[in-house]
Protein backbone atom coordinates (compact mmCIF):
# COMPACT_ATOMS: atom_id res chain seq x y z
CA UNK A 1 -133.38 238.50 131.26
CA UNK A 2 -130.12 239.77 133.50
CA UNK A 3 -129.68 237.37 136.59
CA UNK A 4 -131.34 239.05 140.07
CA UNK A 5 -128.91 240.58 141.78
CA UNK A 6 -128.84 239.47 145.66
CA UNK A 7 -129.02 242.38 148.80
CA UNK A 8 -125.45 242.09 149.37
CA UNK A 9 -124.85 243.06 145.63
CA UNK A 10 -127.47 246.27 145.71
CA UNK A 11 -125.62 246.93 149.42
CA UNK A 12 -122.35 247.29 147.73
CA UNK A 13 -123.80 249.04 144.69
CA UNK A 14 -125.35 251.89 147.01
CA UNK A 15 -122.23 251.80 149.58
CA UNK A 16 -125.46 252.18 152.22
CA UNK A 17 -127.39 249.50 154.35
CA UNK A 18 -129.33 251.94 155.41
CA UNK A 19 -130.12 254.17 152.30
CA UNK A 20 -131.09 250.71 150.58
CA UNK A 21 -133.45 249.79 153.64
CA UNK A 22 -134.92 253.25 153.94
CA UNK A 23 -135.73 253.27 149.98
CA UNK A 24 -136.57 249.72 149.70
CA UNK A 25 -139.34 250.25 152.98
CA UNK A 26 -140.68 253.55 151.65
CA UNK A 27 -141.70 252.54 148.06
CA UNK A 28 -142.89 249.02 150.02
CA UNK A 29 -144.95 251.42 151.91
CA UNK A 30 -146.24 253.13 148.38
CA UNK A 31 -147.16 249.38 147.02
CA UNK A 32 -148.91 248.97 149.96
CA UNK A 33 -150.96 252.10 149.93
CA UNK A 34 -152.03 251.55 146.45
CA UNK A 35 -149.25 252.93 144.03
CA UNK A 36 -148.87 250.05 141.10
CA UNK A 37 -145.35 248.37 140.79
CA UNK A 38 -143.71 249.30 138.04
CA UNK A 39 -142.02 245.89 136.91
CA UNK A 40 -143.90 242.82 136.68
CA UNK A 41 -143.03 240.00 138.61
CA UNK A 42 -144.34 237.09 140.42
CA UNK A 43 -143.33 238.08 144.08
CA UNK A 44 -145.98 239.52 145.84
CA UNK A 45 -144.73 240.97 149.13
CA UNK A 46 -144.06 244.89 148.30
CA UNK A 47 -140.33 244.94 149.98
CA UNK A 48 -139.52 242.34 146.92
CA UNK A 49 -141.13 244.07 144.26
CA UNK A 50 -139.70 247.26 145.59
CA UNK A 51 -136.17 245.92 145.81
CA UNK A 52 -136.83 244.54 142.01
CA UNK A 53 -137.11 248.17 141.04
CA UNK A 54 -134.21 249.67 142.87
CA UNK A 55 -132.51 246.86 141.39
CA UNK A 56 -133.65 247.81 137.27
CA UNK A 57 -133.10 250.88 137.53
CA UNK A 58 -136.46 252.19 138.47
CA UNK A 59 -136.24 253.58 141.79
CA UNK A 60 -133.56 255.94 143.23
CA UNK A 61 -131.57 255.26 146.58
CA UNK A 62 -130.74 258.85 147.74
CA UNK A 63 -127.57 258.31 150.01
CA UNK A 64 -126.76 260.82 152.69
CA UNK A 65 -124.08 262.70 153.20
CA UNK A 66 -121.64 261.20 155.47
CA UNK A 67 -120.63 263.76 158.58
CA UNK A 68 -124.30 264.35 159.35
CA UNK A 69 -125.43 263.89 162.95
């Protein structure tokens, strides 16, 4: 199995602190409310599970356009 990658690493993957919080928050929200994870792993806060997905692969971090106010 690849090593985890840490926040800093997704944060300079997505080139967006805030498009990485917003994502990682709204599918913690969906864990939360009853949606199933879709990796398996042992953490069980849904902020870590959710940032395990947007790390494999698995969930999308839409970045806004920059110039938007």
């Amino acid at each position: 199995m690849a090593k985890a990658k840490s926040v800093q690493e997704l944060v300079n993957e997505t080139k967006s602190k805030y498009a990485l919080v917003v994502a990682a928050a709204r599918r913690g929200r969906a864990i939360m409310d009853g949606y199933q994870p879709l990796v398996e792993v042992h953490a069980t806060k849904p902020v870590t599970i959710a940032l395990e997905e947007i790390q494999r692969g698995l969930v999308s971090v839409e970045v806004p356009p920059s110039g938007i106010k």
